[in-house]
C-alpha atoms as a PDB file:
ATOM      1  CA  UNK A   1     -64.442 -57.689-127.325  1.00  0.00           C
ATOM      2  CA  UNK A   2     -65.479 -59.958-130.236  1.00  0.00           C
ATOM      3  CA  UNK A   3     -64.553 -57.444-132.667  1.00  0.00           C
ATOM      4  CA  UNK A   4     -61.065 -56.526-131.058  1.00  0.00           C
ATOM      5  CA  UNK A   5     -59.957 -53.463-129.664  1.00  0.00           C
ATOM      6  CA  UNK A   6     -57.182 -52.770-126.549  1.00  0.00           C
ATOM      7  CA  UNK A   7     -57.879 -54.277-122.584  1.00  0.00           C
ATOM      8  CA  UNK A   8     -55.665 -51.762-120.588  1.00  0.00           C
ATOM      9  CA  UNK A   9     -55.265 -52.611-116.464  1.00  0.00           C
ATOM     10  CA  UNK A  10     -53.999 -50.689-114.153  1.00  0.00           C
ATOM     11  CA  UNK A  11     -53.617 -50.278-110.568  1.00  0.00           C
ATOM     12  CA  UNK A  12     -52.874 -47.145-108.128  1.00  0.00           C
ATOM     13  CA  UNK A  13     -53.115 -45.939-104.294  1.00  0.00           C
ATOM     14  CA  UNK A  14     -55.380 -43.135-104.163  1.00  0.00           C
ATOM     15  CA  UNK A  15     -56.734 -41.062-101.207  1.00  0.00           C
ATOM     16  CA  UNK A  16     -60.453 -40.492-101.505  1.00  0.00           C
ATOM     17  CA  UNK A  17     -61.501 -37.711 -99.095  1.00  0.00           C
ATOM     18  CA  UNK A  18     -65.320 -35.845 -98.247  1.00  0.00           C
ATOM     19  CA  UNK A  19     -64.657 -33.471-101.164  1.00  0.00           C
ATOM     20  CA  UNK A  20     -64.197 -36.421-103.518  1.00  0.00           C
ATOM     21  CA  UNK A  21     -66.699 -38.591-102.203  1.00  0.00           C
ATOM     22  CA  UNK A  22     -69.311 -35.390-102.130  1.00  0.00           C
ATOM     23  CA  UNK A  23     -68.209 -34.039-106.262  1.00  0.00           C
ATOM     24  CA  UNK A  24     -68.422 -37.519-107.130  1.00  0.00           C
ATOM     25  CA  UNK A  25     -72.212 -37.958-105.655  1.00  0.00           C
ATOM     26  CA  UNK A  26     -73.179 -34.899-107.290  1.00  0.00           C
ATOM     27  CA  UNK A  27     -71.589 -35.755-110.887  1.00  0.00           C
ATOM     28  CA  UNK A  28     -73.761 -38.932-110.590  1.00  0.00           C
ATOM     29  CA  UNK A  29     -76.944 -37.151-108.955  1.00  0.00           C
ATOM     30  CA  UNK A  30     -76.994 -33.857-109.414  1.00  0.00           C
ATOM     31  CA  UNK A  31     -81.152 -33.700-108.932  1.00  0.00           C
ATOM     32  CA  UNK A  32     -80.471 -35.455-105.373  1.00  0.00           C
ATOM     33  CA  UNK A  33     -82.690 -38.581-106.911  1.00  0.00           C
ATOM     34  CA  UNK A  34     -82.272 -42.043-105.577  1.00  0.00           C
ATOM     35  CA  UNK A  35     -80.503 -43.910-108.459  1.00  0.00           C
ATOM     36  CA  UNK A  36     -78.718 -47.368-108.272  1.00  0.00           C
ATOM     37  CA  UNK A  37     -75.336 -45.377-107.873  1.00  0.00           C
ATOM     38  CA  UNK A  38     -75.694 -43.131-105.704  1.00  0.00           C
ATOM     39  CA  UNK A  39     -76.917 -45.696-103.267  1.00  0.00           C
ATOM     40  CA  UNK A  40     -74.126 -48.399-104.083  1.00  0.00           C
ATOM     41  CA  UNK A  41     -71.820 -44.966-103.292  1.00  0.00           C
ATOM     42  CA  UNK A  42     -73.650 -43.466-100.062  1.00  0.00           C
ATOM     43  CA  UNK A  43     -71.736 -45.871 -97.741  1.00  0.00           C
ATOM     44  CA  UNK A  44     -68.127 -44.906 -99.426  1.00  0.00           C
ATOM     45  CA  UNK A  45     -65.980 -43.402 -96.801  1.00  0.00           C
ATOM     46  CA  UNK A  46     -62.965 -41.236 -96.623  1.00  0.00           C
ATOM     47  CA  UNK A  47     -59.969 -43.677 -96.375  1.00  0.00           C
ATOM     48  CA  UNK A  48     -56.869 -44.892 -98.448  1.00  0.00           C
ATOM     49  CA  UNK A  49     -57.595 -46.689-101.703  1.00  0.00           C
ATOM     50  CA  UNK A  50     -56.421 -49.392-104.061  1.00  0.00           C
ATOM     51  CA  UNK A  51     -57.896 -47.975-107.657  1.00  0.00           C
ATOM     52  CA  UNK A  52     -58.038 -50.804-109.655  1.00  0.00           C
ATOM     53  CA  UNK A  53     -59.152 -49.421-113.696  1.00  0.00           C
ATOM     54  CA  UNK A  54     -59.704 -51.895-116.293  1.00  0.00           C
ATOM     55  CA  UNK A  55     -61.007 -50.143-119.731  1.00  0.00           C
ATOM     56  CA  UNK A  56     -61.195 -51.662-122.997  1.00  0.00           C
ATOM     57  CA  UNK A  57     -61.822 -50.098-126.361  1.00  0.00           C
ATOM     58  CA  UNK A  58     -64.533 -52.548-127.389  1.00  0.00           C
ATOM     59  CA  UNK A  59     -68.074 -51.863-128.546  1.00  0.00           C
ATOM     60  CA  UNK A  60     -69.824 -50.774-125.466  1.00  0.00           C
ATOM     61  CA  UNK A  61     -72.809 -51.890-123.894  1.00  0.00           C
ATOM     62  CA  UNK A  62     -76.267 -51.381-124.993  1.00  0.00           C
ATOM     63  CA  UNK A  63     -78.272 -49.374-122.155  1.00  0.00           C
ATOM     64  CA  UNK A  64     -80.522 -52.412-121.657  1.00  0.00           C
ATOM     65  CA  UNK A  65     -77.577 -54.571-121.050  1.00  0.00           C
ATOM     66  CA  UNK A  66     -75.407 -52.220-118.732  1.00  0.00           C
ATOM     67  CA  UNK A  67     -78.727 -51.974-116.586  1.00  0.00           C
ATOM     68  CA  UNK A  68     -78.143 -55.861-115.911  1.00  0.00           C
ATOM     69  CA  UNK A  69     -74.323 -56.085-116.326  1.00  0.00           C
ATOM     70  CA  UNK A  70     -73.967 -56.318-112.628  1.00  0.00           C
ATOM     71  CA  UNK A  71     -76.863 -59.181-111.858  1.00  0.00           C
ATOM     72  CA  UNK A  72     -75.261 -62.827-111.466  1.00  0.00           C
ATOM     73  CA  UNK A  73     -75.572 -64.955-113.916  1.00  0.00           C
ATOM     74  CA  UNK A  74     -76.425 -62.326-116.661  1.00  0.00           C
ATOM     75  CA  UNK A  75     -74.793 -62.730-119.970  1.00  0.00           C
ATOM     76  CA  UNK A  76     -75.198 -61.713-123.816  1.00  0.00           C
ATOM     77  CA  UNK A  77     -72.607 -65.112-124.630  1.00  0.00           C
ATOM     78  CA  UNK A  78     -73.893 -68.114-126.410  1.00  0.00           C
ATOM     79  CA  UNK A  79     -74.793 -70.763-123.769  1.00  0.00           C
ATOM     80  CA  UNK A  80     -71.849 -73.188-123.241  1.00  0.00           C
ATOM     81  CA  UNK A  81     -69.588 -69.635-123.591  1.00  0.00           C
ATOM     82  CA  UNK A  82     -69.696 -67.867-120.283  1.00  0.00           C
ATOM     83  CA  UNK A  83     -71.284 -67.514-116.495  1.00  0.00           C
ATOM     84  CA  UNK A  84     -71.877 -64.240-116.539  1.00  0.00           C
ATOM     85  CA  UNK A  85     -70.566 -63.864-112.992  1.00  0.00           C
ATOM     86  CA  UNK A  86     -67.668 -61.522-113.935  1.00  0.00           C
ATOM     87  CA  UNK A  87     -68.833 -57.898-113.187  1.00  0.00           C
ATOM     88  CA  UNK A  88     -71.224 -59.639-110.160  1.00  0.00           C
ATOM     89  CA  UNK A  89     -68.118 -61.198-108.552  1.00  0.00           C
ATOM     90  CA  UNK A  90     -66.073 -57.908-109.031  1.00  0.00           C
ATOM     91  CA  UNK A  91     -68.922 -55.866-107.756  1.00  0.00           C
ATOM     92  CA  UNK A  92     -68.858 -58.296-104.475  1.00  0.00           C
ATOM     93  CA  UNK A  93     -65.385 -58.566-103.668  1.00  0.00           C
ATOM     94  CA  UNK A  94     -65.103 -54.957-104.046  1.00  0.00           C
ATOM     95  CA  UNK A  95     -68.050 -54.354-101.557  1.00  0.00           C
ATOM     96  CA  UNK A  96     -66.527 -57.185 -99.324  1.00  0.00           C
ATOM     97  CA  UNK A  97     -63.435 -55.159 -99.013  1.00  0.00           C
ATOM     98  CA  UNK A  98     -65.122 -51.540 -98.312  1.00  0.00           C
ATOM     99  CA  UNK A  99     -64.487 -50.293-101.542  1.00  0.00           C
ATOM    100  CA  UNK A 100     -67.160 -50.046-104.406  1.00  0.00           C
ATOM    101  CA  UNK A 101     -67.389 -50.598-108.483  1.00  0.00           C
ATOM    102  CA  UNK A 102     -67.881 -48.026-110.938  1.00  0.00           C
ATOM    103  CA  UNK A 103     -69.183 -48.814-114.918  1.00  0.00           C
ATOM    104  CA  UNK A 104     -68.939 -46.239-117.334  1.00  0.00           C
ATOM    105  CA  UNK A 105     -69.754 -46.881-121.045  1.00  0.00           C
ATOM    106  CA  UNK A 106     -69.725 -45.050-124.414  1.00  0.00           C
ATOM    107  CA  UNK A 107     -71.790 -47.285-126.943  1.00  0.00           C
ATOM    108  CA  UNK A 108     -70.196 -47.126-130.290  1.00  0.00           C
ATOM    109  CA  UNK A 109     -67.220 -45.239-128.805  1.00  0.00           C
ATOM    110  CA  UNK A 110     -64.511 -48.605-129.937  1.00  0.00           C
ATOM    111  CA  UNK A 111     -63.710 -50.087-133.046  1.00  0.00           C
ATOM    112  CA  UNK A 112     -66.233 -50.986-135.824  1.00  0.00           C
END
């Protein structure tokens, strides 16, 4: 967050059931098209979970950014700042483990 702003973390068991897993698919694809998350959320199943949230109150994302934030490698740092494997490594272990990643992102929503 290069122009400040507040990192909150914070961690909770959660059950996720069919009636979760079926609003939240709808929420995301209400039209029933293919879209990159509803398939990265078609193979969540109804279990116990470890939520893991981190939000921030920075900037946001650009659109044309959060469509690569995931790729590894990808980063919007000065070279010699950064790997950009971050969200990529998140996204993986998260997968590795059964569960799965969510982004969300209001542009313009954090401090000026």
């Amino acid at each position: 967050m290069p122009r400040g702003g507040i990192l909150t973390i914070k961690c909770a068991n959660h059950h996720l059931d069919n009636r979760d897993i079926a609003a939240d698919q709808e929420r995301d694809n209400p039209n029933g098209f293919s879209d990159s998350e509803a398939t990265l959320e078609a193979d969540i199943k109804s279990n116990e979970y470890v939520v893991s949230s981190v939000t921030d109150t920075g900037h946001g994302m650009a659109k044309e950014v959060l469509a690569q934030a995931l790729e590894s490698f990808f980063t919007t740092r000065e070279i010699g700042t950064g790997t950009g494997l971050g969200l990529s490594m998140v996204q993986s272990l998260a997968t590795a483990s059964g569960g799965y990643m969510e982004i969300s992102n209001e542009p313009g929503k954090g401090p000026a």
